[in-house]
Protein backbone atom coordinates (compact mmCIF):
# COMPACT_ATOMS: atom_id res chain seq x y z
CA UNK A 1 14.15 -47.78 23.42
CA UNK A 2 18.26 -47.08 23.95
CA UNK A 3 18.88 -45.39 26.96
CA UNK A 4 21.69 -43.67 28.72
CA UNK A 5 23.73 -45.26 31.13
CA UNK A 6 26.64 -43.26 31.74
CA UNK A 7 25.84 -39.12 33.15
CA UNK A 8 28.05 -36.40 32.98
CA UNK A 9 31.51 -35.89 34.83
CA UNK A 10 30.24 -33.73 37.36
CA UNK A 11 27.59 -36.48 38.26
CA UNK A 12 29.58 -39.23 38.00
CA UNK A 13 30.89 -39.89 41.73
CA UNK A 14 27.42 -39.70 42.56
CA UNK A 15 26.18 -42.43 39.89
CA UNK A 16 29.31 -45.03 40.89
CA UNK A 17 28.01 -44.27 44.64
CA UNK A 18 24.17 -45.11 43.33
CA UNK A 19 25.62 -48.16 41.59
CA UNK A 20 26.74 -49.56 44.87
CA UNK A 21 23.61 -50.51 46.05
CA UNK A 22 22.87 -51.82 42.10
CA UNK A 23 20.48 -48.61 41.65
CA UNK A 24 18.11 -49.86 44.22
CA UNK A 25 17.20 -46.21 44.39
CA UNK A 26 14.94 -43.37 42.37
CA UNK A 27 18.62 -42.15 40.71
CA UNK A 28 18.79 -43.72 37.32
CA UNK A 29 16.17 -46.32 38.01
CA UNK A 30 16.04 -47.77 34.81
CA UNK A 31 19.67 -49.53 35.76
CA UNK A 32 18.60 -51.52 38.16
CA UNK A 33 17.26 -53.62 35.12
CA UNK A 34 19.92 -54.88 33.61
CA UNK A 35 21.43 -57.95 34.40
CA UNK A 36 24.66 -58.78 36.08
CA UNK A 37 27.18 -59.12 33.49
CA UNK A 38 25.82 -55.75 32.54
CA UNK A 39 26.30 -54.27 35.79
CA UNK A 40 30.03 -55.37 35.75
CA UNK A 41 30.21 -54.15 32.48
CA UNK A 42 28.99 -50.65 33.51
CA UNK A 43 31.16 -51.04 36.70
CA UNK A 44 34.15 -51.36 34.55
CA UNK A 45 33.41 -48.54 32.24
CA UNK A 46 32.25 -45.87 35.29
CA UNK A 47 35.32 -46.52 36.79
CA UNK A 48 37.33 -46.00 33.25
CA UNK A 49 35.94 -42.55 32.73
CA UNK A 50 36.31 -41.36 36.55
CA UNK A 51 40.11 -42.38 35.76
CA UNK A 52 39.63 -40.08 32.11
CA UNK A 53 37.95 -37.32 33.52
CA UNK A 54 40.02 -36.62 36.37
CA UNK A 55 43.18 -36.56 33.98
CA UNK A 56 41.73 -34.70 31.40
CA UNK A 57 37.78 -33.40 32.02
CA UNK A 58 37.92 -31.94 28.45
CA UNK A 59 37.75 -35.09 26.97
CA UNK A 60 35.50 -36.79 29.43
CA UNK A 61 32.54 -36.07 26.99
CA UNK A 62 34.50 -37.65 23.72
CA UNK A 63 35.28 -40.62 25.79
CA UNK A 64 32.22 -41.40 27.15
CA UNK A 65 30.42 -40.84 24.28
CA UNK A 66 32.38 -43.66 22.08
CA UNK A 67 32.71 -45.85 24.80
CA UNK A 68 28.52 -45.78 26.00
CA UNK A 69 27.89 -46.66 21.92
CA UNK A 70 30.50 -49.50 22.28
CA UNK A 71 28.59 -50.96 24.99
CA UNK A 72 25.39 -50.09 24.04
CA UNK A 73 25.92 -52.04 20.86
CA UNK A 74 26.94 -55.06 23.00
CA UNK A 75 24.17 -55.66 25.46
CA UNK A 76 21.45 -54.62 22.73
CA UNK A 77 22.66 -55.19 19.35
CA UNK A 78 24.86 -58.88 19.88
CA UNK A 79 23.73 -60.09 23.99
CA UNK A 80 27.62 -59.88 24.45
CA UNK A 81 29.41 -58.08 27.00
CA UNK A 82 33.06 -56.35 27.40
CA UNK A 83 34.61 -60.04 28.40
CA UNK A 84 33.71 -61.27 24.13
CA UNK A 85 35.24 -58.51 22.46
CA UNK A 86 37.98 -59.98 20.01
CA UNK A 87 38.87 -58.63 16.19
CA UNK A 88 35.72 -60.21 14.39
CA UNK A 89 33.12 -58.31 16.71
CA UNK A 90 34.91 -55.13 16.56
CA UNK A 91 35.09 -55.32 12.70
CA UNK A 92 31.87 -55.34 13.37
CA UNK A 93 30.78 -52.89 15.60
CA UNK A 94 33.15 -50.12 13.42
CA UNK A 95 31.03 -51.16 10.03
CA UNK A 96 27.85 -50.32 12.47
CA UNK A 97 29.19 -46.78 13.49
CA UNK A 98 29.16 -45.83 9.34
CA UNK A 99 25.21 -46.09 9.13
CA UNK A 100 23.85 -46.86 12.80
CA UNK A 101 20.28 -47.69 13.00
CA UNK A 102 17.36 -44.68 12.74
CA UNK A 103 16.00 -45.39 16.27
CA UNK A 104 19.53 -45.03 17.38
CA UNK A 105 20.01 -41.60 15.88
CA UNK A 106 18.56 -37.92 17.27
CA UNK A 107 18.10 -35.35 14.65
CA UNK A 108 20.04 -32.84 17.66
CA UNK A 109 21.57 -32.96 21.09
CA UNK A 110 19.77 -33.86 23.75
CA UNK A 111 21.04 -34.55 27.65
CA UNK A 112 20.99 -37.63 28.56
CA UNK A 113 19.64 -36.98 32.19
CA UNK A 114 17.51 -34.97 33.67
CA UNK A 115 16.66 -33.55 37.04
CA UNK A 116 13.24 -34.36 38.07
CA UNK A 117 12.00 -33.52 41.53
CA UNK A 118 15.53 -33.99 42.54
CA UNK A 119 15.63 -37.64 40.83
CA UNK A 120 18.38 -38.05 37.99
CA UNK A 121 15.81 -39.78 35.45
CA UNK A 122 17.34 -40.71 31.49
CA UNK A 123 15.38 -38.20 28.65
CA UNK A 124 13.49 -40.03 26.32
CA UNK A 125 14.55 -37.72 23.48
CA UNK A 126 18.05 -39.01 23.47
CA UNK A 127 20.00 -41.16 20.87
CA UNK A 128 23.56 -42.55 20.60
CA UNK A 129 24.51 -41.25 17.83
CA UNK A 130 23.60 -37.58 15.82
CA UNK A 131 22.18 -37.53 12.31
CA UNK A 132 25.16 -36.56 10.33
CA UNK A 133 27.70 -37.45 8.31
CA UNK A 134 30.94 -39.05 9.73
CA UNK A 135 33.84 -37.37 8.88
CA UNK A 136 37.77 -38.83 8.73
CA UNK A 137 38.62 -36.67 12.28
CA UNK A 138 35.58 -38.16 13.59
CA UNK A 139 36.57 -41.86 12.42
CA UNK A 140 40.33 -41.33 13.52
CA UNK A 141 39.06 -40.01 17.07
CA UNK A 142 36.86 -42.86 17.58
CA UNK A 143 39.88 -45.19 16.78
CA UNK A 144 42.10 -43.53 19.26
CA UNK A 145 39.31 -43.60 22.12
CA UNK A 146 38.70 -46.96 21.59
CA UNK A 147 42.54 -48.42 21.71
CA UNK A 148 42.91 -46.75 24.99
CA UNK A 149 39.81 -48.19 26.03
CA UNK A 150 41.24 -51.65 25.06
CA UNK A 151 44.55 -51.01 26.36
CA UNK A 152 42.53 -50.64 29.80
CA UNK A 153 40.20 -54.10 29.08
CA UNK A 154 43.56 -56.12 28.69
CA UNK A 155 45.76 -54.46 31.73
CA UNK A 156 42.44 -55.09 33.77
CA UNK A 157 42.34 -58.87 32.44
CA UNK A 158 39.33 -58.34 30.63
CA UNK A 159 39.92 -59.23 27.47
CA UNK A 160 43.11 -60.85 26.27
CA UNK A 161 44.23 -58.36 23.42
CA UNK A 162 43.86 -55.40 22.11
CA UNK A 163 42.68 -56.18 18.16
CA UNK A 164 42.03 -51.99 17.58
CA UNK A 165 45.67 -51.41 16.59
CA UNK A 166 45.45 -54.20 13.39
CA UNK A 167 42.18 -52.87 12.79
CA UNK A 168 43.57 -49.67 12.47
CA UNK A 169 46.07 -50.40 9.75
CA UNK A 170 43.70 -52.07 7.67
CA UNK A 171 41.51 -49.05 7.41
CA UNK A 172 40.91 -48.09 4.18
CA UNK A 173 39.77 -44.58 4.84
CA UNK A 174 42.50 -43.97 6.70
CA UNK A 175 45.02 -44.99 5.19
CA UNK A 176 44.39 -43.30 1.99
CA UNK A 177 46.83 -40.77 1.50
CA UNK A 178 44.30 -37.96 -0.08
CA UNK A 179 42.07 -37.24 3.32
CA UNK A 180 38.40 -36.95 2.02
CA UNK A 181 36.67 -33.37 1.67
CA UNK A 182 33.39 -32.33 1.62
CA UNK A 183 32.01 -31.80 -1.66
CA UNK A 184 28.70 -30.32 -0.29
CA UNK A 185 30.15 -27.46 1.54
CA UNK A 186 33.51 -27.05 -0.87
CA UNK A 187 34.69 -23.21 -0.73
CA UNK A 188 36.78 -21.76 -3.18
CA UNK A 189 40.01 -20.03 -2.70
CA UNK A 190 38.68 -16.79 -4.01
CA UNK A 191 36.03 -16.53 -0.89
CA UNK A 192 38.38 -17.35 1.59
CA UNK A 193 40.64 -14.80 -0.40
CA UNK A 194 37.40 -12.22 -0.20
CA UNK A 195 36.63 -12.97 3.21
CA UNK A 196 40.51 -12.45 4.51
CA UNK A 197 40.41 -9.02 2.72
CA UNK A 198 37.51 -8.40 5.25
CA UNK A 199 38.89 -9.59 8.30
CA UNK A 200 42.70 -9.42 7.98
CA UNK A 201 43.09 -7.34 10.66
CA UNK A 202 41.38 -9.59 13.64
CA UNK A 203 43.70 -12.18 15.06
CA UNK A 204 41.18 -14.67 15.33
CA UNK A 205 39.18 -14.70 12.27
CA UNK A 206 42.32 -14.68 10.48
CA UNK A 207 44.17 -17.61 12.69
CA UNK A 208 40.38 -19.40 11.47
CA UNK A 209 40.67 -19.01 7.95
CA UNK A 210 44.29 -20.36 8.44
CA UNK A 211 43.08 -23.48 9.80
CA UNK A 212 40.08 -23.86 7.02
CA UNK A 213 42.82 -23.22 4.81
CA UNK A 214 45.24 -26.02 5.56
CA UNK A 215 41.89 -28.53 6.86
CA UNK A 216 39.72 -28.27 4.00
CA UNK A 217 42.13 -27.38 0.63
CA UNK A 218 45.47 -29.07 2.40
CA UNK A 219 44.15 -32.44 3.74
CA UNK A 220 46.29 -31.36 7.04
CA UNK A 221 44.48 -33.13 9.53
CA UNK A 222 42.81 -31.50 12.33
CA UNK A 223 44.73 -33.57 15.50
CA UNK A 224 47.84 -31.77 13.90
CA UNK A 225 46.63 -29.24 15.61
CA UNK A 226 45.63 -30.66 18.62
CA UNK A 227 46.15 -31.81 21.85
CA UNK A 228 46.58 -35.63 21.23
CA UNK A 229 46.98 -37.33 24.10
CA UNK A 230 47.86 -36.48 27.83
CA UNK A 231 51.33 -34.86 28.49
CA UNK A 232 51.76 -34.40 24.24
CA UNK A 233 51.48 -30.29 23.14
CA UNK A 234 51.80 -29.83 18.78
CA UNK A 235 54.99 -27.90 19.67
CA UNK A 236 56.14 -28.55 16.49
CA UNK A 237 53.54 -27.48 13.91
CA UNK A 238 54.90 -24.06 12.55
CA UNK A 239 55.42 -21.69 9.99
CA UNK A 240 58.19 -20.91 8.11
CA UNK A 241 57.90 -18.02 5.96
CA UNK A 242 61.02 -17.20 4.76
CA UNK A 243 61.07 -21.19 2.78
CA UNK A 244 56.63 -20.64 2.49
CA UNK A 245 56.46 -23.76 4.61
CA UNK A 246 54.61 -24.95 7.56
CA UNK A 247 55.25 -28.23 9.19
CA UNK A 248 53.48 -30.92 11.31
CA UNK A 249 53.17 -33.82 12.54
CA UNK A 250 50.91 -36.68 11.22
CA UNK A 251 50.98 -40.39 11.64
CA UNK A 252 54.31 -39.83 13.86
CA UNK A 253 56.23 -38.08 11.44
CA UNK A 254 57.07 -34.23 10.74
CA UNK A 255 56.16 -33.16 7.43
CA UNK A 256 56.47 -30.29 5.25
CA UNK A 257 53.13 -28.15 3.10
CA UNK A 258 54.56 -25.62 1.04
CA UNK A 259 52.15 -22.30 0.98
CA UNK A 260 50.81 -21.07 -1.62
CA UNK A 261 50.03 -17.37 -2.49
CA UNK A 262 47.02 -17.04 -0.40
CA UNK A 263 48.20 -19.18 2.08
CA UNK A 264 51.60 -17.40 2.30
CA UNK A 265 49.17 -14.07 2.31
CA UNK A 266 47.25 -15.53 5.44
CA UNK A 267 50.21 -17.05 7.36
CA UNK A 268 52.37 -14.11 7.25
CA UNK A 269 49.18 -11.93 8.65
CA UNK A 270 48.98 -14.38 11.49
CA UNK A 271 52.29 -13.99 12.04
CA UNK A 272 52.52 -10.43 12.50
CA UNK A 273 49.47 -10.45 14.44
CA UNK A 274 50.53 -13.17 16.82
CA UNK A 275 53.39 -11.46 17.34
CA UNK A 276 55.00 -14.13 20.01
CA UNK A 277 57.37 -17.53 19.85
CA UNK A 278 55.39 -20.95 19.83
CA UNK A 279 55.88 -23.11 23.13
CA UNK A 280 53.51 -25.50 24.60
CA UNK A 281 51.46 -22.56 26.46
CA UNK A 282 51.14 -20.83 23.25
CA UNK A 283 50.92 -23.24 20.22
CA UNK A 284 50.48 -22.12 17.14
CA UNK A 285 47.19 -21.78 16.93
CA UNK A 286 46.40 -19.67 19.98
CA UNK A 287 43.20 -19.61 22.10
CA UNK A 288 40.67 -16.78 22.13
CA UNK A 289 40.53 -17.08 25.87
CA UNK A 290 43.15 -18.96 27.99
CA UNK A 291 45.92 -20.92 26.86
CA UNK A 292 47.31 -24.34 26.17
CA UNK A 293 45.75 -26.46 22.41
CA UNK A 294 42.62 -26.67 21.26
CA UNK A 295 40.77 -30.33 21.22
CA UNK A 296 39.83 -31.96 18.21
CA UNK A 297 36.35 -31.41 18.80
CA UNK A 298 36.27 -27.36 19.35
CA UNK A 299 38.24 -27.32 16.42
CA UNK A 300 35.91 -28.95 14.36
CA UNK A 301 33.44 -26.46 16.02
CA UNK A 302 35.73 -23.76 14.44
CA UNK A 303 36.06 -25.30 11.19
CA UNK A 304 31.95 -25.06 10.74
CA UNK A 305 31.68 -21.57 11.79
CA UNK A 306 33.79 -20.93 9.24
CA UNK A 307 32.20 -22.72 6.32
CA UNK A 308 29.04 -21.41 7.40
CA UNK A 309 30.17 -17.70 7.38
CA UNK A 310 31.72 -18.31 3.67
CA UNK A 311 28.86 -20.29 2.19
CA UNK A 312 26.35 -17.35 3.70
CA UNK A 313 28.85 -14.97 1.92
CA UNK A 314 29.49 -17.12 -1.22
């Protein structure tokens, strides 16, 4: 059975303190089984994320998540540890990600640990990986997550070099220039057009449909929106409606999308609504609650409350 090693953020001072004494404790028992390159391994990784989390806790989760599968695979899929990775076995590990075992997937989330009798113990319900079907945001993230990781292996004298970057530009998916959709849940531009003439009046449902719009018929991709990486805000995604454009950036470079009519009709709605000048405490797409960007990951969340509400309506 694959179980958890890593807990969440909030735990995690406590589980580097438990790994101290190698888990010689009732807290995450089940660690003090593996062997010592495995410990190292895990010592390396805990101390990784502490360093992530504390910079960022919103993408703790994202982190951890692609990182624990990269390690994961290594002790239990090859016998290798962090010290082997090179190009070949990460070609690899990113053709296992695209159809992962079925006793490494969970049909829905589950924690990974669990509080019993005061004793952090793993749940035997939990998988790696979630029964779905990856998508190119998903595929880009986990590229991004695992460079940095690298990055960290080599500064650390680890691992020699980083082979994610090559990788990278050999990627087929993406590097094809027309992102891929989903056919399955496909909406139409006259029910999004229905749906805005229901909603055109609420700033968020409309700044939603905006985004569905320019995700799922533009190919804009979703980190466009996004906050990328530490210290970087999408200042520069924005609308101009007097030319029906909006630009962005993607793959380091600001582009241009011109609008069409029910795109125009959308953006200039948003516009009025918004009513204020982007900056990097109000991007352009603005937050129900709080301020600063949106993750790639709550966006996606967004996306498929969207698509749900038009298919139920379609």
């Amino acid at each position: 059975m694959i179980k958890p090693i890593i807990d969440t953020f909030c735990q995690l001072p406590y589980q580097i303190d438990y790994a101290q004494s190698h888990f010689q404790n009732k807290n995450y028992h089940h660690l003090s089984k593996i062997s010592d390159e495995q410990y190292n391994d895990l010592m390396i990784v805990l101390r990784y994320l502490l360093s992530v989390g504390l910079q960022n806790t919103n993408s703790y989760n994202r982190y951890r998540n692609e990182v624990e599968k990269l390690v994961l695979w290594l002790w239990y899929q090859q016998n290798q540890t962090l010290a082997h990775i090179d190009e070949a076995l990460l070609k690899e590990y990113l053709h296992f990600l695209q159809t992962p075992p079925e006793d490494w997937q969970m049909t829905r989330k589950a924690t990974r640990f669990k509080l019993v009798e005061n004793v952090r113990v793993y749940n035997p319900h939990w998988r790696p990986f979630i029964k779905t079907t990856t998508c190119y945001e998903s595929r880009a993230s986990t590229y991004t997550i695992l460079n940095h990781f690298c990055n960290h292996l080599c500064d650390t004298k680890i691992i020699k070099d980083n082979p994610i970057k090559l990788l990278r530009k050999r990627d087929s998916v993406l590097n094809n220039t027309t992102k891929p959709l989903s056919k399955v849940n496909e909406v139409s531009y006259e029910c999004i057009e229905s749906q805005f003439a229901k909603c055109q009046d609420d700033i968020h449902r409309v700044r939603d449909l905006l985004l569905y719009y320019f995700v799922k018929h533009k190919n804009v991709m979703l980190q466009s929106f996004s906050l990328q990486a530490d210290g970087f805000y999408p200042q520069l995604a924005h609308l101009d409606i007097s030319n029906e454009l909006f630009y962005f950036y993607q793959n380091g470079q600001l582009q241009s999308l011109t609008l069409c009519p029910l795109g125009l009709k959308m953006a200039e709605q948003y516009v009025l609504l918004r009513g204020c000048q982007i900056s990097k405490s109000a991007p352009l797409l603005h937050k129900q609650r709080g301020e600063g960007c949106y993750e790639v990951r709550q966006l996606r969340r967004m996306i498929k409350a969207v698509e749900n509400e038009l298919n139920t309506d379609a």
